[in-house]
N, C-alpha and C. Protein backbone atom coordinates (compact mmCIF):
# COMPACT_ATOMS: atom_id res chain seq x y z
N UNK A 1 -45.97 -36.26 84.24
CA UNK A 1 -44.65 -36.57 83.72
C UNK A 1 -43.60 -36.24 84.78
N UNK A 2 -42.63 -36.74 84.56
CA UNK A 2 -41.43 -37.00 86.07
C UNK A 2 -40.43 -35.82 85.56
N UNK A 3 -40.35 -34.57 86.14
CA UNK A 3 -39.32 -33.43 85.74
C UNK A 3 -38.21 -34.05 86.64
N UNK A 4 -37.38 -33.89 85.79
CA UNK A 4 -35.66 -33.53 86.16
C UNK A 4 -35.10 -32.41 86.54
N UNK A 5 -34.35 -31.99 87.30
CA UNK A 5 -33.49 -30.93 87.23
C UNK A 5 -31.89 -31.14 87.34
N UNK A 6 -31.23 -30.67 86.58
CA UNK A 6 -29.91 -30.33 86.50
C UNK A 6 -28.98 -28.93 86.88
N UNK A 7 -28.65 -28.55 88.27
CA UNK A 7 -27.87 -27.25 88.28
C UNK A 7 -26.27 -27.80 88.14
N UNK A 8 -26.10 -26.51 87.36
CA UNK A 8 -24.63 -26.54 86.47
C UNK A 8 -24.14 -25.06 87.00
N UNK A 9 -24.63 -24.26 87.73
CA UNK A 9 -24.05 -22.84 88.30
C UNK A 9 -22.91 -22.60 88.71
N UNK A 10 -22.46 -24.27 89.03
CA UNK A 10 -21.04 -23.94 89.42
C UNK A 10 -19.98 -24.01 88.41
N UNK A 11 -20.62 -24.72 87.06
CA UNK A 11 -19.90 -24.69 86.33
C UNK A 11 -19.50 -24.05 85.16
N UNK A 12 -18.46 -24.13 84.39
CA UNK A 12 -18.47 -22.96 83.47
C UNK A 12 -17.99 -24.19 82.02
N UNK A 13 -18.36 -23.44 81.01
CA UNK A 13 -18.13 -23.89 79.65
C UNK A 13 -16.83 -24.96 79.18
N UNK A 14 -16.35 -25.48 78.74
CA UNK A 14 -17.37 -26.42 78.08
C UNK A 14 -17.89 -27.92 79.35
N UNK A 15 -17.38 -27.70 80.13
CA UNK A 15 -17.91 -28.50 81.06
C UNK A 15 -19.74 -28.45 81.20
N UNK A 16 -19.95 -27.40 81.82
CA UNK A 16 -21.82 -27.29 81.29
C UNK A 16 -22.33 -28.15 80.23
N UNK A 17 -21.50 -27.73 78.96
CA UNK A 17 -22.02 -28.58 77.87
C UNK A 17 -22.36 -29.89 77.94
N UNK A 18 -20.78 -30.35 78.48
CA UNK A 18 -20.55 -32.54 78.66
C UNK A 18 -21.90 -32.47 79.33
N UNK A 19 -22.01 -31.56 80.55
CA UNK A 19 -22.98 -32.57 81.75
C UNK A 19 -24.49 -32.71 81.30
N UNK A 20 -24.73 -31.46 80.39
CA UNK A 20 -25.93 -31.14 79.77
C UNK A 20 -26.01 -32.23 78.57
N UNK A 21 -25.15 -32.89 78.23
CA UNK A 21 -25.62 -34.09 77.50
C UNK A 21 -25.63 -34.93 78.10
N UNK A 22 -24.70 -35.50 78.73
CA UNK A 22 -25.45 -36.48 79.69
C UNK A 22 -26.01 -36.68 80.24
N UNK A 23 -27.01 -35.65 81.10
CA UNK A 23 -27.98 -35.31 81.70
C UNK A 23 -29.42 -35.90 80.90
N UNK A 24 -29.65 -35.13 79.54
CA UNK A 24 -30.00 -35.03 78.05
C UNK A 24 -30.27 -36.76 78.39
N UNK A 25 -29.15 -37.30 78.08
CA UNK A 25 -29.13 -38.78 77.44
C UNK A 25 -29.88 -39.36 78.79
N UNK A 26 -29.41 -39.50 79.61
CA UNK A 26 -30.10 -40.10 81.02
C UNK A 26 -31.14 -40.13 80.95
N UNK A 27 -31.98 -39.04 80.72
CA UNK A 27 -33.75 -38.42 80.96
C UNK A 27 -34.14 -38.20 79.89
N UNK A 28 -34.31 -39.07 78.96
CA UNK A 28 -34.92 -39.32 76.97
C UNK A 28 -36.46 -38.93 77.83
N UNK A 29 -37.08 -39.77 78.83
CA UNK A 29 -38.45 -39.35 78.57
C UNK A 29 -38.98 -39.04 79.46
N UNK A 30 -38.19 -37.54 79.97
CA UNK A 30 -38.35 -36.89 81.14
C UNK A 30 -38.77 -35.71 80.92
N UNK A 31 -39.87 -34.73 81.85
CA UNK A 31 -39.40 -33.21 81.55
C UNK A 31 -38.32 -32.37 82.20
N UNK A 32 -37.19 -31.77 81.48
CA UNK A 32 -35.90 -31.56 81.82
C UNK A 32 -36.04 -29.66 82.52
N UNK A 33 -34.98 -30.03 83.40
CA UNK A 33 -35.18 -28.46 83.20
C UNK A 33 -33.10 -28.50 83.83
N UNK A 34 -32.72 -27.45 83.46
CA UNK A 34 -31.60 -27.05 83.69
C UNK A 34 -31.24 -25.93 84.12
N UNK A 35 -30.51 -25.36 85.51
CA UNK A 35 -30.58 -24.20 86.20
C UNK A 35 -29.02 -23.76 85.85
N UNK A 36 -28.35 -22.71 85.06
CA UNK A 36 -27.41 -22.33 84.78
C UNK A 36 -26.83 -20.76 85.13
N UNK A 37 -25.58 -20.56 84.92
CA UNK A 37 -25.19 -18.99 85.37
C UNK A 37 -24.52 -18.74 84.51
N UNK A 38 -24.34 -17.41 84.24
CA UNK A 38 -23.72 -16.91 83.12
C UNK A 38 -24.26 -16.27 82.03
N UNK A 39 -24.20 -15.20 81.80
CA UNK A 39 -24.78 -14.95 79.87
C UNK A 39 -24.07 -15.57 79.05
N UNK A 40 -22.70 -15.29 78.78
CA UNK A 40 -22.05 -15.84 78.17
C UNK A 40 -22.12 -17.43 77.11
N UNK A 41 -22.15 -18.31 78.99
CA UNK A 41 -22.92 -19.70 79.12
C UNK A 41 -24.12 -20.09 78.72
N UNK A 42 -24.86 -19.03 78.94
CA UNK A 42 -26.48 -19.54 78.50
C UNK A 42 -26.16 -19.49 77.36
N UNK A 43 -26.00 -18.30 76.52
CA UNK A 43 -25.78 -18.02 75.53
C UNK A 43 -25.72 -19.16 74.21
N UNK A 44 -24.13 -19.92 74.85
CA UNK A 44 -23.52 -20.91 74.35
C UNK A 44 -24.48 -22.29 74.13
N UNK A 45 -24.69 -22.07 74.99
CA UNK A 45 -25.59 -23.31 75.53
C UNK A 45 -27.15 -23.71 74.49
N UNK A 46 -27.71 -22.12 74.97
CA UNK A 46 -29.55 -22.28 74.37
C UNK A 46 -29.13 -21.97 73.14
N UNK A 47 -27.91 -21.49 72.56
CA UNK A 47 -27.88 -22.31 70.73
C UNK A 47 -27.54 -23.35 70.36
N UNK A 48 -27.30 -24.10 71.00
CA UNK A 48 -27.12 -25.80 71.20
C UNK A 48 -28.11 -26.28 71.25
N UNK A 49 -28.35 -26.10 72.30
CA UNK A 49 -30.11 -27.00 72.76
C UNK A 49 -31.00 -26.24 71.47
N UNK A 50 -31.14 -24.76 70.75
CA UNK A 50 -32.15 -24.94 70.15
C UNK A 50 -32.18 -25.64 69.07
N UNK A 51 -31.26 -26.31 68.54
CA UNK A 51 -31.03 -27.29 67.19
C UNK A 51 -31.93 -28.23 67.35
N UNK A 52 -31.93 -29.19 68.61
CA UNK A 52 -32.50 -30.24 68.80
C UNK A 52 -33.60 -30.36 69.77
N UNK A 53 -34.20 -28.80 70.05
CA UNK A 53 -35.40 -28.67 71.41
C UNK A 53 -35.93 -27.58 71.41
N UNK A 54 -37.13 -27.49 71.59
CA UNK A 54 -37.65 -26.19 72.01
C UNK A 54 -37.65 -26.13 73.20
N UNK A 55 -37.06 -24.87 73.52
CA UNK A 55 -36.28 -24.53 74.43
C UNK A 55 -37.17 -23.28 75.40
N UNK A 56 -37.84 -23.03 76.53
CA UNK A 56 -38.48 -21.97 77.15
C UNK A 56 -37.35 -21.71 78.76
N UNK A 57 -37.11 -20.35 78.47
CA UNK A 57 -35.56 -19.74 79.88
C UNK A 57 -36.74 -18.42 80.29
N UNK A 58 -36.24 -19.05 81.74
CA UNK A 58 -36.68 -17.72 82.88
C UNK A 58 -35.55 -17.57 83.10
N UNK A 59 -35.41 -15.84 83.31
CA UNK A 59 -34.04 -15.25 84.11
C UNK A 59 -34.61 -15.42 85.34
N UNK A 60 -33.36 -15.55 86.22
CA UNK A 60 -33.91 -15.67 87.67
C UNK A 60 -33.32 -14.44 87.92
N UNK A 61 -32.48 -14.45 89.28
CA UNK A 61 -31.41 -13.34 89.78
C UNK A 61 -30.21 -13.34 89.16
N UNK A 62 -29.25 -12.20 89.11
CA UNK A 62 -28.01 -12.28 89.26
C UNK A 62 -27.17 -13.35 87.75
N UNK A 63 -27.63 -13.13 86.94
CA UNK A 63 -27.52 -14.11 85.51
C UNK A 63 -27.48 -15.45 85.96
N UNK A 64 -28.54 -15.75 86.63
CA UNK A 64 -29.23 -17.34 86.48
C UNK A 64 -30.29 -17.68 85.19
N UNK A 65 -30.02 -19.04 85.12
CA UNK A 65 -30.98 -18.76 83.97
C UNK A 65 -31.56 -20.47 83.89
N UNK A 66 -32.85 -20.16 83.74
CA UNK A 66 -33.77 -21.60 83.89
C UNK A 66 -34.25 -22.27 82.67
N UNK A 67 -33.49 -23.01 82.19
CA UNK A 67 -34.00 -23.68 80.91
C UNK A 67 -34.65 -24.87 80.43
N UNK A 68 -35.92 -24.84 80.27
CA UNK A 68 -37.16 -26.02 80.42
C UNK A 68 -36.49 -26.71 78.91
N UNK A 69 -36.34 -27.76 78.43
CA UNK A 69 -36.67 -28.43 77.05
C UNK A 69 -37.77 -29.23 77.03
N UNK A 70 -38.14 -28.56 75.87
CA UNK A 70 -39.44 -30.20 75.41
C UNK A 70 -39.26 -30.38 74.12
């Protein structure tokens, strides 16, 4: 299967969100993964995505955070 990646580190809320759906919409039958910063952000974020995905996050360094959907 063809993974995607999306880094959003530079960005901060609600911007993350927009790109993470469009990202989302682009790659319907892709495996996604999304590289983000922030607790706050993740935060915001992986209760979003878990409505509509199961959702698996590695912390990386420094509040990075790696979020696979399937």
């Amino acid at each position: 299967m063809v993974k995607k990646v999306l880094d959003i580190t530079s960005l901060k809320c609600p911007m993350s969100f927009l790109k993470t759906k469009e990202f989302i919409n682009k790659n319907l039958h892709k495996k996604k993964i999304i590289i983000m910063k922030g607790k706050k952000d993740y935060k915001l974020l992986s209760n979003s995505l878990k409505k509509n995905f199961k959702i698996n996050v590695i912390k990386k360094k420094d509040e990075i955070f790696e979020i696979e959907l399937s």
